[in-house]
N, C-alpha and C. Protein backbone atom coordinates (compact mmCIF):
# COMPACT_ATOMS: atom_id res chain seq x y z
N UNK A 1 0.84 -1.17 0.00
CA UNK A 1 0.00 0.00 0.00
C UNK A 1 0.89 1.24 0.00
N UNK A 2 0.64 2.42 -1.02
CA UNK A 2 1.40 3.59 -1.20
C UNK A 2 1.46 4.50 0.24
N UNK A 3 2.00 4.92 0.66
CA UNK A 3 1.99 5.97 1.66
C UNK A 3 1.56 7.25 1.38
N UNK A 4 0.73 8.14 2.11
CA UNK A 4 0.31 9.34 2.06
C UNK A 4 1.06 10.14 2.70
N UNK A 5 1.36 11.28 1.72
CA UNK A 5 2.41 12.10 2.57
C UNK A 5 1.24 13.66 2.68
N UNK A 6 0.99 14.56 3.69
CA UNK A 6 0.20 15.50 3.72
C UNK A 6 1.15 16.50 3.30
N UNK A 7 0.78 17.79 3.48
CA UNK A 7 1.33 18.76 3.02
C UNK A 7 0.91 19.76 3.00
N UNK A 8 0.89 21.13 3.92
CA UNK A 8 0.27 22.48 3.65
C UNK A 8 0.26 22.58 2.40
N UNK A 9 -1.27 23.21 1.88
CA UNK A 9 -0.82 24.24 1.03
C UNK A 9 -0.97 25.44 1.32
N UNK A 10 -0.46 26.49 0.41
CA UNK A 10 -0.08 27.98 0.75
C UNK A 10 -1.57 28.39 0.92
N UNK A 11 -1.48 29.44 1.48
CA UNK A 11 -2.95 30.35 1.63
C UNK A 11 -3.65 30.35 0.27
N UNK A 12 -5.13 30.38 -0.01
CA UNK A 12 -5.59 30.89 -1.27
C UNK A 12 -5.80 29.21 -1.90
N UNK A 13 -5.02 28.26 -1.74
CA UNK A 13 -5.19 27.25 -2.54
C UNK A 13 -6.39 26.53 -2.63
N UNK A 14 -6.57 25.46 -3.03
CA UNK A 14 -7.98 24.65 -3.30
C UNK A 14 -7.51 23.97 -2.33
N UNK A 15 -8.26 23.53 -1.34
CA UNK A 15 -7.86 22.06 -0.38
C UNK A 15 -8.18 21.07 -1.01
N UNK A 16 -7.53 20.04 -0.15
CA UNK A 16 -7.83 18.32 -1.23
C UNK A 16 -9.46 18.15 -0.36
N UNK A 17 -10.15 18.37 0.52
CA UNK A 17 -10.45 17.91 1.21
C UNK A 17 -12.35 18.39 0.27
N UNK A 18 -13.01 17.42 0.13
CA UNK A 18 -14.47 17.83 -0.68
C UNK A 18 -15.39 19.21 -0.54
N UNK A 19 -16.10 19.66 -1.15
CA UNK A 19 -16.41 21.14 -1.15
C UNK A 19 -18.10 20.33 -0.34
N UNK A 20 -17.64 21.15 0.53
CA UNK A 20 -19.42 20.90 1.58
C UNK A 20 -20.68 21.78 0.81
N UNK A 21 -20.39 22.48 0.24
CA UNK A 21 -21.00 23.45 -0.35
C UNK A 21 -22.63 22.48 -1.41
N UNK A 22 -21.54 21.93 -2.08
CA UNK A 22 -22.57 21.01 -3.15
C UNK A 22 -23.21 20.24 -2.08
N UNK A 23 -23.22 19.63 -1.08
CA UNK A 23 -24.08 18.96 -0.52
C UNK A 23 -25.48 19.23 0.17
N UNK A 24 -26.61 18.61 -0.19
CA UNK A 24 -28.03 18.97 -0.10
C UNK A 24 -27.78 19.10 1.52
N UNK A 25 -28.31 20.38 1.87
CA UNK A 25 -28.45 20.59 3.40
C UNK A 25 -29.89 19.43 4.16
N UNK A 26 -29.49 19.25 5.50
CA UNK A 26 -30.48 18.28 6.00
C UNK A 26 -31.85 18.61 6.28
N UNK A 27 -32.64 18.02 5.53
CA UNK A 27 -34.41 18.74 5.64
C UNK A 27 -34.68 18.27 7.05
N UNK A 28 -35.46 20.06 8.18
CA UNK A 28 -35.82 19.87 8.95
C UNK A 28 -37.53 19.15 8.59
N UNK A 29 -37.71 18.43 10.14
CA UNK A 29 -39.03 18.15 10.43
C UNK A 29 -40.07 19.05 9.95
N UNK A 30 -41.07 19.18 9.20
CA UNK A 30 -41.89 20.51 9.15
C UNK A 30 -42.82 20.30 10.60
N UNK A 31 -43.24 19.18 11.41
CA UNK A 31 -43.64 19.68 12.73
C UNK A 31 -43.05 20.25 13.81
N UNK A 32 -41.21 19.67 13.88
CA UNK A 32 -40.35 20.27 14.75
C UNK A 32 -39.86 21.54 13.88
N UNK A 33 -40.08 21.70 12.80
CA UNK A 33 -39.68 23.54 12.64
C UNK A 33 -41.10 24.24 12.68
N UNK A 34 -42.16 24.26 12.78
CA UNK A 34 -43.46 24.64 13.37
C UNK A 34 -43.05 25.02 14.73
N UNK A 35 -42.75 23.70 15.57
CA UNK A 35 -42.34 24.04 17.16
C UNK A 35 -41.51 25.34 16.99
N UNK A 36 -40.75 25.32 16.71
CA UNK A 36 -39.23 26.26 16.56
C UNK A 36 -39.55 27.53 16.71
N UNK A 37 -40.58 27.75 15.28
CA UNK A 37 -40.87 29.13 14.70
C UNK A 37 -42.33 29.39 16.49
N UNK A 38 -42.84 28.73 16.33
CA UNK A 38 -43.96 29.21 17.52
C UNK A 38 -42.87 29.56 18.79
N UNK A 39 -42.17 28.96 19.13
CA UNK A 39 -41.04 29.21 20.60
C UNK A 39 -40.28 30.47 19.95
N UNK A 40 -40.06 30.83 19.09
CA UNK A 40 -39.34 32.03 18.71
C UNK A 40 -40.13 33.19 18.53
N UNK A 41 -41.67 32.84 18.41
CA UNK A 41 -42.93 34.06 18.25
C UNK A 41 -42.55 34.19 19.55
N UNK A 42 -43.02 33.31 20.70
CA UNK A 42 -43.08 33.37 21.87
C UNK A 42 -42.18 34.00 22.34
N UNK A 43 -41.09 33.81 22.29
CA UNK A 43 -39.56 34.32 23.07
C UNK A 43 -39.49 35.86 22.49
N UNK A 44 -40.14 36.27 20.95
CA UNK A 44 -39.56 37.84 20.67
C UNK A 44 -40.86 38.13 21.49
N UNK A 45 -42.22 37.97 21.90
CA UNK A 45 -42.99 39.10 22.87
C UNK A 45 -42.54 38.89 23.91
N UNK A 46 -42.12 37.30 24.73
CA UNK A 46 -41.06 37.87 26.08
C UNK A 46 -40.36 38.44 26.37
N UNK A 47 -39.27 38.69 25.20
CA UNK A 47 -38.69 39.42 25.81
C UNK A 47 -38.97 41.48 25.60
N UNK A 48 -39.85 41.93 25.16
CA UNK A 48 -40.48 42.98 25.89
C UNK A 48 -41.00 43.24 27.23
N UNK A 49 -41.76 41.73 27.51
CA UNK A 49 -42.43 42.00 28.71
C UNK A 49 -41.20 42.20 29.80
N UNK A 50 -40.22 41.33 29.59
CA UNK A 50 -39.47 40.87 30.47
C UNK A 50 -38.81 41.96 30.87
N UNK A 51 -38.31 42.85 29.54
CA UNK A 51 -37.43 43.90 30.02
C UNK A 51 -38.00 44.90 30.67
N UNK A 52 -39.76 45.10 30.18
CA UNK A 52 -40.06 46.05 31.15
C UNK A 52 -40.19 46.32 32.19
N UNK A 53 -40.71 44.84 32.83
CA UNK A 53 -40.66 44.42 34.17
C UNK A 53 -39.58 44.83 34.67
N UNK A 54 -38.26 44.73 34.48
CA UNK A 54 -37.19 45.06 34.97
C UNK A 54 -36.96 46.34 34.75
N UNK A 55 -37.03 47.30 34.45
CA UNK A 55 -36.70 48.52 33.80
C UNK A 55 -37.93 49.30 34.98
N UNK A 56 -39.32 48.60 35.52
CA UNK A 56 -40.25 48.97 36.42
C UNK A 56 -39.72 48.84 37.89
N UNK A 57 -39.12 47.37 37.86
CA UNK A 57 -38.85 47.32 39.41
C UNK A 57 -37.26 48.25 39.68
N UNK A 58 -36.82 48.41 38.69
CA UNK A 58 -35.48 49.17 38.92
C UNK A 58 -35.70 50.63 39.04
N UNK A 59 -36.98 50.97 39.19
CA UNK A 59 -37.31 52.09 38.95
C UNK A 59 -38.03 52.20 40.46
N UNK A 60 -38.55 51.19 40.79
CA UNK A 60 -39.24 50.75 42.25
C UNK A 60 -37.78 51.21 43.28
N UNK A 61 -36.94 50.90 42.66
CA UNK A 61 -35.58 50.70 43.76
C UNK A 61 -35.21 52.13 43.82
N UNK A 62 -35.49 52.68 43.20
CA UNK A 62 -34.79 54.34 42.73
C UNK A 62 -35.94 54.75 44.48
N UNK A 63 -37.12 54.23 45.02
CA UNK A 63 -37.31 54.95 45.88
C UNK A 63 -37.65 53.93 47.33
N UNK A 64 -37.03 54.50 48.02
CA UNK A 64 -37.10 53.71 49.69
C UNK A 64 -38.14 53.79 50.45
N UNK A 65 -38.33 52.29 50.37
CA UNK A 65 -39.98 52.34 50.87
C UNK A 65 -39.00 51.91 52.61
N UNK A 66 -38.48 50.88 52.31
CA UNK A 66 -37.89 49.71 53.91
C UNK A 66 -37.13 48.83 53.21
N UNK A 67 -36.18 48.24 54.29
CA UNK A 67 -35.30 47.60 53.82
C UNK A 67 -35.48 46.31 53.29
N UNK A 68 -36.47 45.49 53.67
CA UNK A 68 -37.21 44.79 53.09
C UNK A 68 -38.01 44.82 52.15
N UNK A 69 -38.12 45.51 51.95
CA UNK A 69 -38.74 46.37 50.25
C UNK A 69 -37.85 46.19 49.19
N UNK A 70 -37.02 46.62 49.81
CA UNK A 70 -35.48 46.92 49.16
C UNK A 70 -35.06 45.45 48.45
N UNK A 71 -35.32 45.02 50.01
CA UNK A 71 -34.67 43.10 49.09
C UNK A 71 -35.00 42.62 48.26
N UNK A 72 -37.15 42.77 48.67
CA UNK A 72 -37.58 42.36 47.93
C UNK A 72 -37.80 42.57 45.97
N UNK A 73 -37.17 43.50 46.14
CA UNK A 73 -37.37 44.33 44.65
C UNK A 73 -36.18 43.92 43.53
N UNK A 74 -34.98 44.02 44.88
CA UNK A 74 -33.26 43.23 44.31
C UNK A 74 -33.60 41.85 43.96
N UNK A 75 -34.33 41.10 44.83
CA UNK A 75 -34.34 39.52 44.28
C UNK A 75 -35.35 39.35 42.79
N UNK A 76 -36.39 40.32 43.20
CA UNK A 76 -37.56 40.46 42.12
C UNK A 76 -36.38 40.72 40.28
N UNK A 77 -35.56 41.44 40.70
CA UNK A 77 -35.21 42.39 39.77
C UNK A 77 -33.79 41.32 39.19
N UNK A 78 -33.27 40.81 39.87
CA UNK A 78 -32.60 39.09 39.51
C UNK A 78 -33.31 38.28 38.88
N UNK A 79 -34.20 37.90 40.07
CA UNK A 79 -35.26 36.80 38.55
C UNK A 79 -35.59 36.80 37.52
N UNK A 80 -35.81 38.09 37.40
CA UNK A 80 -36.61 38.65 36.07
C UNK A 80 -35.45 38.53 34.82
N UNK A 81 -34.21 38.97 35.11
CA UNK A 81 -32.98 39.09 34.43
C UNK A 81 -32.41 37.82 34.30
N UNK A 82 -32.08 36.52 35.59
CA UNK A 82 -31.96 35.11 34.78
C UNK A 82 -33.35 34.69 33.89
N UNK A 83 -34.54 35.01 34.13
CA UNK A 83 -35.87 34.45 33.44
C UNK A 83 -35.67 35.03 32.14
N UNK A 84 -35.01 36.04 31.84
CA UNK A 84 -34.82 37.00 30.44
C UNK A 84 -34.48 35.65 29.34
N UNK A 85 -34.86 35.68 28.45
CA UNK A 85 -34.31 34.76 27.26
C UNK A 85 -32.93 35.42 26.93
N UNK A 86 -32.09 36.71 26.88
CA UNK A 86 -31.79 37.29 26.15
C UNK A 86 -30.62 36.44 26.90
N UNK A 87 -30.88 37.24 28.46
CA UNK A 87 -29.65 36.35 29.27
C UNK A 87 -29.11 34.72 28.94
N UNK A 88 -29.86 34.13 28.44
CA UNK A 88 -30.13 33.19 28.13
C UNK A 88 -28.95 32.86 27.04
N UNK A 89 -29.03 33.36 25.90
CA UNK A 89 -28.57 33.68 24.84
C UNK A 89 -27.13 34.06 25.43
N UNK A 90 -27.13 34.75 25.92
CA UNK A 90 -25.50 35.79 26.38
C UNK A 90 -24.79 34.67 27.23
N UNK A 91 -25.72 33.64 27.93
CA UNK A 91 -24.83 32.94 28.44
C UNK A 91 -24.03 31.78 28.23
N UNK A 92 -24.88 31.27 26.54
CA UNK A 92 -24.69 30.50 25.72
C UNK A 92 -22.96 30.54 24.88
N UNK A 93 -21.96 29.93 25.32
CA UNK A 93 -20.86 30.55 24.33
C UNK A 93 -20.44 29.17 23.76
């Protein structure tokens, strides 16, 4: 059996290696891309609600009711921000 010897080629060249390009991409499910597209309707009006909520209780914090108020508004104002999809996304790497 011949031996394979590899070998850079220079920048710019053709690789030996097959062009992915010509290959038919994989047909999704049309019921699991239905799901998809409905969870993505869903997720762009959450995340309005979501931010406003937060953008309200941070606005709650701007005035001192008690210190327990206080907490309650900081923990409120956390949840809301891990519950965010966006966070979601940002935490994804």
């Amino acid at each position: 059996m011949p031996e394979k010897f590899w070998t850079l080629a220079p920048e710019g060249a053709a690789s030996a290696e097959p062009d992915c390009s010509k290959e038919k991409p994989k047909r999704l499910n049309p019921i699991t891309q239905k799901q998809m597209e409905d969870r993505c309707a869903f997720l762009e009006e959450e995340i309005p609600r979501i931010e406003s909520s937060i953008t309200h209780t941070e606005q709650q914090l701007g005035v001192y009711v008690s210190a327990e108020e206080t907490q309650r508004l900081a923990n409120l104002a956390e949840e809301l921000a891990i519950s965010s999809p966006r966070s979601r996304e940002s935490g994804k790497t």
